[in-house]
N, C-alpha and C. Protein backbone atom coordinates (compact mmCIF):
# COMPACT_ATOMS: atom_id res chain seq x y z
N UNK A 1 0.82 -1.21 0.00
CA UNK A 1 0.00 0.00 0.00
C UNK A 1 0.86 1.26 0.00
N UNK A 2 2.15 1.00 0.99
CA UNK A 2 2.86 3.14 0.87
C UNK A 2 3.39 2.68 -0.44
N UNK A 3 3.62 2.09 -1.25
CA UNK A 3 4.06 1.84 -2.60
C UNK A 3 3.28 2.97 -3.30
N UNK A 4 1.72 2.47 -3.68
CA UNK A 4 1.03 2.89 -4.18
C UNK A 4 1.24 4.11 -4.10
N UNK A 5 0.95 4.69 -2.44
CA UNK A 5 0.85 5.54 -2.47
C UNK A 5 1.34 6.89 -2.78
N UNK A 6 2.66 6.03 -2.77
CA UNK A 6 4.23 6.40 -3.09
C UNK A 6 4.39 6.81 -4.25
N UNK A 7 3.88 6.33 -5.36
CA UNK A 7 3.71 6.61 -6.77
C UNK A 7 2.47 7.41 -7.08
N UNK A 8 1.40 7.16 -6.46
CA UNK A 8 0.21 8.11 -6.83
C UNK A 8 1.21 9.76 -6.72
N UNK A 9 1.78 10.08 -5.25
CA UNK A 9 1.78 11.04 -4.87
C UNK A 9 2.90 11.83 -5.97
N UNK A 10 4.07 10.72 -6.11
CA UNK A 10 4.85 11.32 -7.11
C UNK A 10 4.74 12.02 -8.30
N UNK A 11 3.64 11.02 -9.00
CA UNK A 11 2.51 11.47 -9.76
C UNK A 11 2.82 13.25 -9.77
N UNK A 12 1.73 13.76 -9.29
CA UNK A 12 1.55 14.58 -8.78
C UNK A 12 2.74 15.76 -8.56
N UNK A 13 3.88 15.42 -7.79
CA UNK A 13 4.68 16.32 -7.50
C UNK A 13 5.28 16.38 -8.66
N UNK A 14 5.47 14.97 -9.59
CA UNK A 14 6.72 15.42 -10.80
C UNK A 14 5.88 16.80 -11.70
N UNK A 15 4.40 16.32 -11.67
CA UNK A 15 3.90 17.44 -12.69
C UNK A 15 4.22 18.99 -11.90
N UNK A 16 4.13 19.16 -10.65
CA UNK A 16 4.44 20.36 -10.29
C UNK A 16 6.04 20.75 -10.69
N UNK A 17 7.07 19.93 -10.29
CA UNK A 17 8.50 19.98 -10.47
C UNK A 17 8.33 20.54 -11.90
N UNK A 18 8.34 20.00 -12.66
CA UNK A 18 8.34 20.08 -14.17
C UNK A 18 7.88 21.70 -14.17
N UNK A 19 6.71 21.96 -14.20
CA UNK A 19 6.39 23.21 -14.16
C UNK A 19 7.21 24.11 -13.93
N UNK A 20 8.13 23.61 -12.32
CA UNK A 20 8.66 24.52 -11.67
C UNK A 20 10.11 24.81 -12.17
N UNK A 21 10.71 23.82 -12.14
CA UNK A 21 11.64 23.84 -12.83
C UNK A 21 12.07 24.65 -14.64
N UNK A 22 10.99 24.58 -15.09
CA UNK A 22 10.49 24.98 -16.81
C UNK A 22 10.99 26.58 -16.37
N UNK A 23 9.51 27.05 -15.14
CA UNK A 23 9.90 28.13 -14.84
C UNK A 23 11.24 28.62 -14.25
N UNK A 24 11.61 28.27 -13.72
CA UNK A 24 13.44 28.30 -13.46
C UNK A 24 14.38 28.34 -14.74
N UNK A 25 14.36 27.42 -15.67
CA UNK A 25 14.70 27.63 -16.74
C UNK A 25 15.38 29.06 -17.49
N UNK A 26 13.40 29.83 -17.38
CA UNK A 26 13.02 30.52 -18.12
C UNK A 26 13.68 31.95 -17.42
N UNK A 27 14.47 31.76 -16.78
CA UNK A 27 15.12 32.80 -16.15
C UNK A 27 16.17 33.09 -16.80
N UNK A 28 16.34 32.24 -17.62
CA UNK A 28 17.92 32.52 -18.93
C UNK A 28 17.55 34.09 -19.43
N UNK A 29 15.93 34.26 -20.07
CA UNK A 29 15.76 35.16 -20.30
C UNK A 29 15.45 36.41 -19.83
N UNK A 30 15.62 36.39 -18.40
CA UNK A 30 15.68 37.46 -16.96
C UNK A 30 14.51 37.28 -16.41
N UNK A 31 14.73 37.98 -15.05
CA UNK A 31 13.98 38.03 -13.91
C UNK A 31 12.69 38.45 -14.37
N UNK A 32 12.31 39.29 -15.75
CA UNK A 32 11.24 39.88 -15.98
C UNK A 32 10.55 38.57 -16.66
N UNK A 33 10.78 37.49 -17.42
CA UNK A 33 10.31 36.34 -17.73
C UNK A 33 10.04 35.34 -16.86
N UNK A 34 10.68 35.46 -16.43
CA UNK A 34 10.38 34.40 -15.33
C UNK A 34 9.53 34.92 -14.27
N UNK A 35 9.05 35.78 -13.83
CA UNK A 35 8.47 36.22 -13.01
C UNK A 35 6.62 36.36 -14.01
N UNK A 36 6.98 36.68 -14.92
CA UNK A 36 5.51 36.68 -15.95
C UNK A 36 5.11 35.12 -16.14
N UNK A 37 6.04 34.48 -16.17
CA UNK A 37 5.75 33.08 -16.50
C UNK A 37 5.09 32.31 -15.39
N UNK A 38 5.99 32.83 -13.77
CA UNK A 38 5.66 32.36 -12.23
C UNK A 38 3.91 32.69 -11.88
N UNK A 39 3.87 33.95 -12.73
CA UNK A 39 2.61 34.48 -12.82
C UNK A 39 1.22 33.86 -13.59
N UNK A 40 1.99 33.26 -14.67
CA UNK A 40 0.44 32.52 -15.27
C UNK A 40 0.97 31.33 -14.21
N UNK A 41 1.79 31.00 -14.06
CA UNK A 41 1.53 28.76 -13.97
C UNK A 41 0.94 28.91 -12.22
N UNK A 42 0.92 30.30 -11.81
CA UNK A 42 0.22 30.26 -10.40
C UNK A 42 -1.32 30.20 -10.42
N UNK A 43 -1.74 30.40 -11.82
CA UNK A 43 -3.17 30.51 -12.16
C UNK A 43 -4.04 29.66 -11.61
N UNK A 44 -2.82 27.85 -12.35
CA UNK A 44 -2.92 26.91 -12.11
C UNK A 44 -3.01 26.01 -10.79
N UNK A 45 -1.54 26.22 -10.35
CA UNK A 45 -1.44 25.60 -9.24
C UNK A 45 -1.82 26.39 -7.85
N UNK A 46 -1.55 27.51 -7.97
CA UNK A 46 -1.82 28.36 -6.43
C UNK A 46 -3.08 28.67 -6.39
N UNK A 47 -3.85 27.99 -5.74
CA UNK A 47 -5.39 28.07 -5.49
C UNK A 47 -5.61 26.86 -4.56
N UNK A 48 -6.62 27.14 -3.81
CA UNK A 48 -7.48 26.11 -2.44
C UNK A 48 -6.87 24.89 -2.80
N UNK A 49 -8.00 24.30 -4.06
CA UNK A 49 -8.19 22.96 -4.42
C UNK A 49 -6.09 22.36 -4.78
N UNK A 50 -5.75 22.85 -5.61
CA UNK A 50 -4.47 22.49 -6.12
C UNK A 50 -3.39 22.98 -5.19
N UNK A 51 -3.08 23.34 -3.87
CA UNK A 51 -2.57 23.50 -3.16
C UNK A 51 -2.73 22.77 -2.29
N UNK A 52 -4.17 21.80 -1.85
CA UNK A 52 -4.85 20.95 -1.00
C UNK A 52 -3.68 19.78 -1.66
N UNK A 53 -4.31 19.64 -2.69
CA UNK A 53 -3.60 18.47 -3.54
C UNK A 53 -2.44 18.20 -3.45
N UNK A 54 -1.43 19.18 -3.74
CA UNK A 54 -0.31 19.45 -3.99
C UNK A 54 0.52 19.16 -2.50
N UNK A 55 0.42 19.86 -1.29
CA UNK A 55 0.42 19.68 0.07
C UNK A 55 -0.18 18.05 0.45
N UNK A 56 -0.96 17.84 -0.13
CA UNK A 56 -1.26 16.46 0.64
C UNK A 56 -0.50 15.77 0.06
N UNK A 57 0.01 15.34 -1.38
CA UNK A 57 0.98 14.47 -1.91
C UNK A 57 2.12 14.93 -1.21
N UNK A 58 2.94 16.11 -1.08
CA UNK A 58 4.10 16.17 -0.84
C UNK A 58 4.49 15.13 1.21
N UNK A 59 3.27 15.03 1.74
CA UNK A 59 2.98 14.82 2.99
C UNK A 59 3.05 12.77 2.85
N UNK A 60 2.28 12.78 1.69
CA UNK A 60 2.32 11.24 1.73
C UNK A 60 3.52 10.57 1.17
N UNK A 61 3.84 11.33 0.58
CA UNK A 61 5.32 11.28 -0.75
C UNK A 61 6.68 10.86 1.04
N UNK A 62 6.61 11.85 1.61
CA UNK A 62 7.80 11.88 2.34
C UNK A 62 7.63 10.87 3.75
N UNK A 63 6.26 10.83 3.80
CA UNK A 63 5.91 9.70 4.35
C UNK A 63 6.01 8.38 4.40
N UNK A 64 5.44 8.01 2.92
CA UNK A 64 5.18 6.96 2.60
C UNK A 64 6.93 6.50 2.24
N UNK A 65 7.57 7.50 1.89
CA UNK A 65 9.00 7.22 1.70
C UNK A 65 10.06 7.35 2.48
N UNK A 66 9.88 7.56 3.72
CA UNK A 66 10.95 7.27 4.86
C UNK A 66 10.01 5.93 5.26
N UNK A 67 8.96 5.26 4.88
CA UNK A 67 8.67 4.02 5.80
C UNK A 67 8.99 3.03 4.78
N UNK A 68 9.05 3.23 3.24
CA UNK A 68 9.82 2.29 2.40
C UNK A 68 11.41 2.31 2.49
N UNK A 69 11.73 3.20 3.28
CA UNK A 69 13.18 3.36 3.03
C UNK A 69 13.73 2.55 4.81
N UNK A 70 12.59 2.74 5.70
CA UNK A 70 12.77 1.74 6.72
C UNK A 70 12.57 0.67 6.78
N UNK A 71 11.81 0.30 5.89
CA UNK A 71 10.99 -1.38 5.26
C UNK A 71 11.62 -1.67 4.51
N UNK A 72 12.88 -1.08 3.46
CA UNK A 72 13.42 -1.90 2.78
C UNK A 72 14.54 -2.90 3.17
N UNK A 73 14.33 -3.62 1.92
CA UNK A 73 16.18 -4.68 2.00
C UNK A 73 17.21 -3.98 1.85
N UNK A 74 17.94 -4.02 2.79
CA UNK A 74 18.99 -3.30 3.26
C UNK A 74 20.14 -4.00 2.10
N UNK A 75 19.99 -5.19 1.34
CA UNK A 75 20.94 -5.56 0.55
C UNK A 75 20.37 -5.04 -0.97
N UNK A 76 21.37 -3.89 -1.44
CA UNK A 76 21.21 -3.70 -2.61
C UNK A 76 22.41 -4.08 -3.73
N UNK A 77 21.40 -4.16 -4.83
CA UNK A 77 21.81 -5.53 -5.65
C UNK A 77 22.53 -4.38 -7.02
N UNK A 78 22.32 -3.47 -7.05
CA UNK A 78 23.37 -2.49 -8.34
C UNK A 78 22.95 -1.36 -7.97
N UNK A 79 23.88 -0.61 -8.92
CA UNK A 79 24.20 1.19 -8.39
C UNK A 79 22.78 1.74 -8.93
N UNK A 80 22.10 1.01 -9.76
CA UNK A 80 20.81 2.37 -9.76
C UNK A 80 19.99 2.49 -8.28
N UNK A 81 19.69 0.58 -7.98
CA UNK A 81 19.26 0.99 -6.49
C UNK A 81 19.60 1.89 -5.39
N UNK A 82 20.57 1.62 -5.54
CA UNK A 82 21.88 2.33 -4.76
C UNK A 82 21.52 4.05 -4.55
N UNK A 83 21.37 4.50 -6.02
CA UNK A 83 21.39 5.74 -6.33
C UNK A 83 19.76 6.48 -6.65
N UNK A 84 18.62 5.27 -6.16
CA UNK A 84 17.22 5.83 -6.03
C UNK A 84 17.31 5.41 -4.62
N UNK A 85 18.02 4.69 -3.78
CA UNK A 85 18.05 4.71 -2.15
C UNK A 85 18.22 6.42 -1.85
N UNK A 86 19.42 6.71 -2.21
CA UNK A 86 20.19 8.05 -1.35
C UNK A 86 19.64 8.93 -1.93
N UNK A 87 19.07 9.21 -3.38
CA UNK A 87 18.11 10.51 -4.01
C UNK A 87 17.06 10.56 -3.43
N UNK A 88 16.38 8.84 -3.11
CA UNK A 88 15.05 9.15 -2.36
C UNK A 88 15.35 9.99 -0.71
N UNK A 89 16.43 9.71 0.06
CA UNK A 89 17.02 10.35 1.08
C UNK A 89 17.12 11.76 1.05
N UNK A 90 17.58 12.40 -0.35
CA UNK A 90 18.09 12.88 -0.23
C UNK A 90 16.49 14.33 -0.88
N UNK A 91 16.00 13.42 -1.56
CA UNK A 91 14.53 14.82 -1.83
C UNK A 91 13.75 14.91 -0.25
N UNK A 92 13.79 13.90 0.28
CA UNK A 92 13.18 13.84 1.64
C UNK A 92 13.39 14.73 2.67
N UNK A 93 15.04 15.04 2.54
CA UNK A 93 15.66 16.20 3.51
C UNK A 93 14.98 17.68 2.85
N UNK A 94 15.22 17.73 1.19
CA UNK A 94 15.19 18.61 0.29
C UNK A 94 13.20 19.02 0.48
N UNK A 95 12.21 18.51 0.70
CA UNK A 95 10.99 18.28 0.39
C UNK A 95 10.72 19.10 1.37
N UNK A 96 11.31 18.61 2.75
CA UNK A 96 10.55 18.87 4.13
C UNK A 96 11.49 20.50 4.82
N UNK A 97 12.42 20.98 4.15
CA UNK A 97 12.64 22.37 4.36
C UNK A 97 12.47 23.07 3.26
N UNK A 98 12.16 22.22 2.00
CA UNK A 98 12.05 23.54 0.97
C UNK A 98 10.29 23.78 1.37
N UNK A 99 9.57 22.66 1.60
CA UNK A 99 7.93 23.45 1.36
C UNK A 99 7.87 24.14 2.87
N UNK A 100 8.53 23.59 3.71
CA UNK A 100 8.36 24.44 5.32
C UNK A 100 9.14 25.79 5.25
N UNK A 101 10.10 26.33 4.46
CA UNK A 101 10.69 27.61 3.57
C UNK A 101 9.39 28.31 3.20
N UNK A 102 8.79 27.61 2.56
CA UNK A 102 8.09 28.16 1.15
C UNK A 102 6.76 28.85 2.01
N UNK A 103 6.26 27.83 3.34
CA UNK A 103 4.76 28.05 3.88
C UNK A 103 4.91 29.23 5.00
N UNK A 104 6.52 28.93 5.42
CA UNK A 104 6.73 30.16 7.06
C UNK A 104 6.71 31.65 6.00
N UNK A 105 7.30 31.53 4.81
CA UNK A 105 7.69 33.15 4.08
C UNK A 105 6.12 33.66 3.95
N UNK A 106 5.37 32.50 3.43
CA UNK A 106 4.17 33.02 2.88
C UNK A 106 3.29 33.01 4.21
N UNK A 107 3.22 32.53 5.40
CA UNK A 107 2.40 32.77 6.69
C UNK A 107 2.84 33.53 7.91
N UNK A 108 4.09 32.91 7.88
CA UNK A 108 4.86 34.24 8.87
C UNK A 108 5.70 35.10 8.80
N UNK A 109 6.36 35.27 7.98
CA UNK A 109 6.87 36.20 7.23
C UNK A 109 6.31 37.47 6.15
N UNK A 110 4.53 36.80 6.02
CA UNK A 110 4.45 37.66 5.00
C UNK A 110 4.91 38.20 3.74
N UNK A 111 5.99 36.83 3.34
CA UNK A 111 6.80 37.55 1.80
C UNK A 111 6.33 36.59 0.74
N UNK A 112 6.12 36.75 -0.21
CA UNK A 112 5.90 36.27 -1.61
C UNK A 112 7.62 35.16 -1.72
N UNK A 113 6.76 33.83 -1.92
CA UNK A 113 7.86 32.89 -2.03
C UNK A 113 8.34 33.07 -3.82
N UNK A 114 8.92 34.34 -4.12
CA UNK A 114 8.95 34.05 -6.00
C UNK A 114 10.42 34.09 -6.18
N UNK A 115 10.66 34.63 -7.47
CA UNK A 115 12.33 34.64 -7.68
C UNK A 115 13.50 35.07 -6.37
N UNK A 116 13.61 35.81 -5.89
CA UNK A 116 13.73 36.70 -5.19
C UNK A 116 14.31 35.81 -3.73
N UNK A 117 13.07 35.24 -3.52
CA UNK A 117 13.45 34.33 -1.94
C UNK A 117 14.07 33.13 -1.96
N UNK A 118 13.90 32.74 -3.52
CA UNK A 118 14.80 31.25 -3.82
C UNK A 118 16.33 32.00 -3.94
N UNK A 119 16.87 33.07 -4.65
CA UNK A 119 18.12 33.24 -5.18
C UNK A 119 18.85 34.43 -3.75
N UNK A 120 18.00 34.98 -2.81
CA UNK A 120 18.34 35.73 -1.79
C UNK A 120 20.09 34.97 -1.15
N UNK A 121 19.21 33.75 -0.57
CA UNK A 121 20.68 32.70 0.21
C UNK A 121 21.74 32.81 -1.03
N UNK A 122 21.47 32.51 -2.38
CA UNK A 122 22.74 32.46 -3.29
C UNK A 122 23.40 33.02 -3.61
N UNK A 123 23.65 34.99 -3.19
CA UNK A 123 24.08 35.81 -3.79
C UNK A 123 24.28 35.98 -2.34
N UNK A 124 24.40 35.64 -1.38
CA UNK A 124 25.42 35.85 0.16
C UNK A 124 26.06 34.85 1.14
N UNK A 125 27.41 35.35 0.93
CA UNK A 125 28.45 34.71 1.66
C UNK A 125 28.22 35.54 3.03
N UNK A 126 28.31 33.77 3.70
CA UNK A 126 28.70 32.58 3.51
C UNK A 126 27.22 31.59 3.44
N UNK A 127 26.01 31.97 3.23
CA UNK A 127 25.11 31.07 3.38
C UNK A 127 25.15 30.82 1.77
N UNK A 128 25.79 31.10 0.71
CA UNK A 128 25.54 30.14 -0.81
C UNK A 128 26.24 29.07 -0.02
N UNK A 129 26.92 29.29 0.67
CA UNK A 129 28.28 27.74 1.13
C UNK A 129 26.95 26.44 0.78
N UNK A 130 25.86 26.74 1.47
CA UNK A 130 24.82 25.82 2.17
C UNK A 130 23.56 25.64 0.43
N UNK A 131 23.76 26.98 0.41
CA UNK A 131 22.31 26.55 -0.26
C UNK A 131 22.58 26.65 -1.92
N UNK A 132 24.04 27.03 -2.38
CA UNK A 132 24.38 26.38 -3.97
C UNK A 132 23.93 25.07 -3.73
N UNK A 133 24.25 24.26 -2.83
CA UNK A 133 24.95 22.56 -3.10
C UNK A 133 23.47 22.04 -2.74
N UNK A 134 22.78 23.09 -1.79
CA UNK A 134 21.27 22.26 -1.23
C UNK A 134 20.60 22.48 -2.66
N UNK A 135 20.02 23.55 -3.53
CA UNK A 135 19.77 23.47 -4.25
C UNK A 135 19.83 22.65 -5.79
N UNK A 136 21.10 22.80 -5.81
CA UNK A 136 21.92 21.55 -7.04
C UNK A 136 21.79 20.81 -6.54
N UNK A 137 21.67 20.03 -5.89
CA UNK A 137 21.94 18.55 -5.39
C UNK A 137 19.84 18.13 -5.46
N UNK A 138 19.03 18.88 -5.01
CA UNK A 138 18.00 19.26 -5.17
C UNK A 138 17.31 18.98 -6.59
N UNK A 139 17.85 19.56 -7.39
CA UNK A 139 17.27 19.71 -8.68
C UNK A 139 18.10 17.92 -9.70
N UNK A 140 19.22 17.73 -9.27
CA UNK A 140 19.50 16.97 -10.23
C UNK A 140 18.92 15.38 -9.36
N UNK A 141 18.88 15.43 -8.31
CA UNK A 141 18.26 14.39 -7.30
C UNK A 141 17.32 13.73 -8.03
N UNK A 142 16.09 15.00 -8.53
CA UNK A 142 15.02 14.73 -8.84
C UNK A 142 15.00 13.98 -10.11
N UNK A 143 16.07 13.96 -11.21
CA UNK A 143 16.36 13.31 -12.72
C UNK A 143 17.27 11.95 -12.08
N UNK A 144 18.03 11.88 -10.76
CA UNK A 144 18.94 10.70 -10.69
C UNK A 144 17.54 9.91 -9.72
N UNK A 145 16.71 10.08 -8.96
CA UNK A 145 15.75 9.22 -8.52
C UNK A 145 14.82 8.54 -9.81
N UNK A 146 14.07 9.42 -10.93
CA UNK A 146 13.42 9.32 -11.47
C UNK A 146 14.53 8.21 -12.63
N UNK A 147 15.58 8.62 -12.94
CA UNK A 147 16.43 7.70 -13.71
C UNK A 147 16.76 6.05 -13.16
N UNK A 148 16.74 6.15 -11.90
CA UNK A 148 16.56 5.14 -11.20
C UNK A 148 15.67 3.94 -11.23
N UNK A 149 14.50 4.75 -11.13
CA UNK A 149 13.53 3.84 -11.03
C UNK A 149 13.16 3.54 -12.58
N UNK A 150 13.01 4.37 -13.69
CA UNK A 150 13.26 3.94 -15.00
C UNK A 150 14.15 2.74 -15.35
N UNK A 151 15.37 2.50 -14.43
CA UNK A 151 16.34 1.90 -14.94
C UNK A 151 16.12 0.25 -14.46
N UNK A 152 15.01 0.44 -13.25
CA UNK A 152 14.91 -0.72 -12.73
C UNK A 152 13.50 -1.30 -12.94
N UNK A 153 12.30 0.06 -13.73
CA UNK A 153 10.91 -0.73 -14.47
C UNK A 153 11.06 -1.21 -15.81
N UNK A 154 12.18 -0.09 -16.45
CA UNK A 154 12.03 -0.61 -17.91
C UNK A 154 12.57 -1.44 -18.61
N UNK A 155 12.16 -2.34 -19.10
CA UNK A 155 12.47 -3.46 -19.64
C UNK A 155 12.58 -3.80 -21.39
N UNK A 156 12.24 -2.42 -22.45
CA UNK A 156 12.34 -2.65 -23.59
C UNK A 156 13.39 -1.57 -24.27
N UNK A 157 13.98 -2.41 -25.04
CA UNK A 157 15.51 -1.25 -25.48
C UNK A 157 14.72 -0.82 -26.64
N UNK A 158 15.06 0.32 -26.91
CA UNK A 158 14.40 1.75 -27.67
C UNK A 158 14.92 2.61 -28.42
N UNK A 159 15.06 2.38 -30.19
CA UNK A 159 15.89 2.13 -30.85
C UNK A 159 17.30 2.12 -30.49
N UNK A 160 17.44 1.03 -30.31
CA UNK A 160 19.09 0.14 -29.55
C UNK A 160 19.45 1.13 -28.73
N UNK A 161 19.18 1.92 -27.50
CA UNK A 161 19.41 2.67 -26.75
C UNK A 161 18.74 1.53 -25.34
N UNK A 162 19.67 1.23 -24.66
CA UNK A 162 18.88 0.00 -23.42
C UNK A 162 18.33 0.65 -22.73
N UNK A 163 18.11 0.67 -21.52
CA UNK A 163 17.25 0.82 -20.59
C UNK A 163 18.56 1.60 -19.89
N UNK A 164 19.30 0.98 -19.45
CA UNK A 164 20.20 1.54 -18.39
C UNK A 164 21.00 3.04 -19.15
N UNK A 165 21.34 2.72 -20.82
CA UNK A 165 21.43 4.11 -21.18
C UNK A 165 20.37 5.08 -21.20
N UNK A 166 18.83 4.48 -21.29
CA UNK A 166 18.44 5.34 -20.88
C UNK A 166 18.08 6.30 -19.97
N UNK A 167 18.44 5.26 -18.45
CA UNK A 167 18.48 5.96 -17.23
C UNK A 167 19.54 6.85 -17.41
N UNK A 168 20.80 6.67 -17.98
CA UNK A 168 22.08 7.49 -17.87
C UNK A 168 21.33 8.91 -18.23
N UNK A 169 21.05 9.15 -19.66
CA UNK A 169 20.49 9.96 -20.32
C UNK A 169 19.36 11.03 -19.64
N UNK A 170 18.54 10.16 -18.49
CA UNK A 170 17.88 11.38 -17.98
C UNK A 170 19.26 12.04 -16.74
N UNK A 171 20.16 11.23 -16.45
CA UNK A 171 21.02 12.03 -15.32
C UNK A 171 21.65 12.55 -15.70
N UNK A 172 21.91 12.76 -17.15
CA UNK A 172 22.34 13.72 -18.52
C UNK A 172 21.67 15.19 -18.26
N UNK A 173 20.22 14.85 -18.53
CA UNK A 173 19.48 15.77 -18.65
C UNK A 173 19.39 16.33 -17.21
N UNK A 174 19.69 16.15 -16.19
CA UNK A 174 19.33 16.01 -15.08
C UNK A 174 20.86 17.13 -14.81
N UNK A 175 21.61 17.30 -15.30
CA UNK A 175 23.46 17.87 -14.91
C UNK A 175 22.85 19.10 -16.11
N UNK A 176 21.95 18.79 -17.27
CA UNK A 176 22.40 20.00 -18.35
C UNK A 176 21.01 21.30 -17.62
N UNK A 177 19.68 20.59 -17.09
CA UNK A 177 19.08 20.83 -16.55
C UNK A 177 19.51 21.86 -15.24
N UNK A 178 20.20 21.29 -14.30
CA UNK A 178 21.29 22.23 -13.17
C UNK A 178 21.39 23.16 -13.29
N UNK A 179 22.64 23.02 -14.24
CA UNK A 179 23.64 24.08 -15.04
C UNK A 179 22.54 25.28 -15.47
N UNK A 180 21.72 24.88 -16.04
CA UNK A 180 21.54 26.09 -17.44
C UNK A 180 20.56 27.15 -15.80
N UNK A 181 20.28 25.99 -14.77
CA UNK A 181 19.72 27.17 -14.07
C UNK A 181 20.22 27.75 -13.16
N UNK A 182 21.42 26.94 -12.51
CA UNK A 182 21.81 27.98 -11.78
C UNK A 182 23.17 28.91 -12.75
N UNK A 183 23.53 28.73 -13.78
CA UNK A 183 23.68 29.84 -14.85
C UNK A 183 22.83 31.35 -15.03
N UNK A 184 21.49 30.72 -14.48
CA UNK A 184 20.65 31.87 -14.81
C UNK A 184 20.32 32.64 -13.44
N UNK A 185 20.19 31.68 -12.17
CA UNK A 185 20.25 32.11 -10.91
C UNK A 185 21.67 33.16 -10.71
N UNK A 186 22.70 32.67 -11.54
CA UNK A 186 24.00 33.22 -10.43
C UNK A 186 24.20 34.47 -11.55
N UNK A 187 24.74 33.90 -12.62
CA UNK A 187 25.54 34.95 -13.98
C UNK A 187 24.52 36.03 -14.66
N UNK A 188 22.87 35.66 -14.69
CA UNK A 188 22.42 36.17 -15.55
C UNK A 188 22.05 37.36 -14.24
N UNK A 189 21.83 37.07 -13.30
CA UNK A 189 21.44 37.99 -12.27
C UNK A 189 22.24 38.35 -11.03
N UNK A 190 23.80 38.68 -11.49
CA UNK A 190 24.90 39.06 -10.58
C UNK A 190 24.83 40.18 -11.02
N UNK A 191 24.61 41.03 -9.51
CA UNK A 191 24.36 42.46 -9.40
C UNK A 191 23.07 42.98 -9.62
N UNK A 192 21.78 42.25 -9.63
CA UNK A 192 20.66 42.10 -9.96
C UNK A 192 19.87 42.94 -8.03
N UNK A 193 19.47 44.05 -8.07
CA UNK A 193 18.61 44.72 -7.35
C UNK A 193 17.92 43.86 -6.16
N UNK A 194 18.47 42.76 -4.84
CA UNK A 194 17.01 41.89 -4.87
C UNK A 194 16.52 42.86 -3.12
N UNK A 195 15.12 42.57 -3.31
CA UNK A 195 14.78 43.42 -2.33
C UNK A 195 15.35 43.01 -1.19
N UNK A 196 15.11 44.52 -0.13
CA UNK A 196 15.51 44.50 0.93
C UNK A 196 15.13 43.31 2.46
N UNK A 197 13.46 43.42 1.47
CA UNK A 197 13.27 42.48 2.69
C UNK A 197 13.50 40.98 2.46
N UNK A 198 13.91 40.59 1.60
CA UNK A 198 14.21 39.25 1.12
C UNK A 198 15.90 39.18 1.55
N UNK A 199 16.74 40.35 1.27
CA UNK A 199 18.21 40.07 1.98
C UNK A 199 18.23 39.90 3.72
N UNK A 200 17.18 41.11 3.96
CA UNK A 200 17.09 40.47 5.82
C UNK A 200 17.23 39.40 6.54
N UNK A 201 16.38 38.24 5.62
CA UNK A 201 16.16 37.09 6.04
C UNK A 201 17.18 36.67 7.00
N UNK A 202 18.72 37.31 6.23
CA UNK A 202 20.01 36.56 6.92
C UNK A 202 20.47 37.56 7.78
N UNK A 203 19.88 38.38 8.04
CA UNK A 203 20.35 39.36 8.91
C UNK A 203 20.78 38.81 10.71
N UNK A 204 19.65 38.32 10.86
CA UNK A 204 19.85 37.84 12.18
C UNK A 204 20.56 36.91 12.48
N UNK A 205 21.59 36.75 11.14
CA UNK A 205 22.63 35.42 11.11
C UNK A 205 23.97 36.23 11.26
C-alpha cells in the first residue's frame, strides 16, 4: 500500500516539479520572464483545491517514503538501487525544508515565495556555502531518482538505446538541466537589485 501511495503522490509532484523547474529555466531570459511566466503557472497551481492536492501528496510522498526506506532490504543488488536509495534520502531532507521555507515566508513572514526568496541565500556569503549545493543537489536528485527507477521498471531497449542508457540519459538531462539554471540564478542575475526584505532574512545570522 505506501508503494502505491508512493507513486500516486509522485505522480503529482513530478507534474508540479516540471512546471517549476520549466519556470526556473526561463530565467535565462531574466527576472522579468520568469516572473511573468511564475505568474500565469500560479493561475494553475496556487489556489485552495491544487494547493490541497499538492500539500497532501508532498505529505504522503515523504511519508510513505521514509517508511519504504525503513521497510526496505537493506541488501542492494546495483548502483541504480543504490542511487534511487540516497536521491530518495536525499529529496526527503530537500521536500521537508524547501515546502516548510516556502509556507513560514508566505504565513509568517508575509513575503511572496517568487524569484527573489529562492536566489536571496545564493548571492550571500557565507550562506551560498549551504544553499548552492542544497539546491543543485535538489534539482538533479530529482532526474537521478526518477532515472533510477526507469532503470529498474524498464524493460524494452528503444531504438538500440537499453534501458540503463536510458536511465544514464535522464542524469544527462538532469546535470544540463542544473547548469543552465543555476547559470541563470547566479551569472544572468549578478548584481541584480534583490529586495531588501528578502536580503534580511540573513540578517539575524
Amino acid at each position: 500500500m505506501s508503494r502505491i501511495f508512493h507513486r500516486s503522490s509522485a505522480i503529482v509532484i513530478s507534474l508540479f516539479v516540471i512546471l517549476h523547474l520549466t519556470n526556473h529555466v526561463c530565467a535565462l531570459a531574466g527576472a522579468e520572464a520568469h516572473m511573468d511566466l511564475m505568474l500565469t503557472l500560479r493561475k494553475w497551481y496556487r489556489n485552495q483545491i491544487a494547493e490541497t492536492i499538492l500539500l497532501s501528496s508532498v505529505l504522503i510522498q515523504t511519508g510513505s517514503g521514509a517508511k519504504l526506506l525503513l521497510q526496505g532490504n537493506n541488501r542492494i543488488r546495483n548502483r541504480f538501487e543504490k542511487l534511487q536509495r540516497w536521491t530518495g534520502v536525499y529529496l526527503l531532507f530537500f521536500l521537508l525544508i524547501h515546502v516548510s521555507a516556502v509556507w513560514t515566508a508566505r504565513i509568517v513572514l508575509q513575503l511572496d515565495s517568487n524569484l527573489y526568496f529562492g536566489i536571496a541565500g545564493i548571492h550571500q556569503f557565507p550562506f551560498n556555502l549551504f544553499f548552492i549545493p542544497y539546491y543543485a543537489l535538489g534539482i538533479w536528485s530529482v532526474f537521478g531518482h526518477l532515472a533510477a527507477v526507469h532503470a529498474r521498471k524498464m524493460q524494452k531497449t528503444i531504438m538500440g538505446v537499453s534501458p540503463e542508457q536510458q536511465a544514464k540519459g535522464i542524469m544527462g538531462i538532469g546535470v544540463l538541466v542544473t547548469i543552465l539554471i543555476f547559470y541563470a540564478l547566479t551569472n544572468r542575475f549578478r548584481g541584480m537589485n534583490i529586495p531588501d526584505e528578502y536580503l534580511h532574512l540573513f540578517n539575524a545570522f
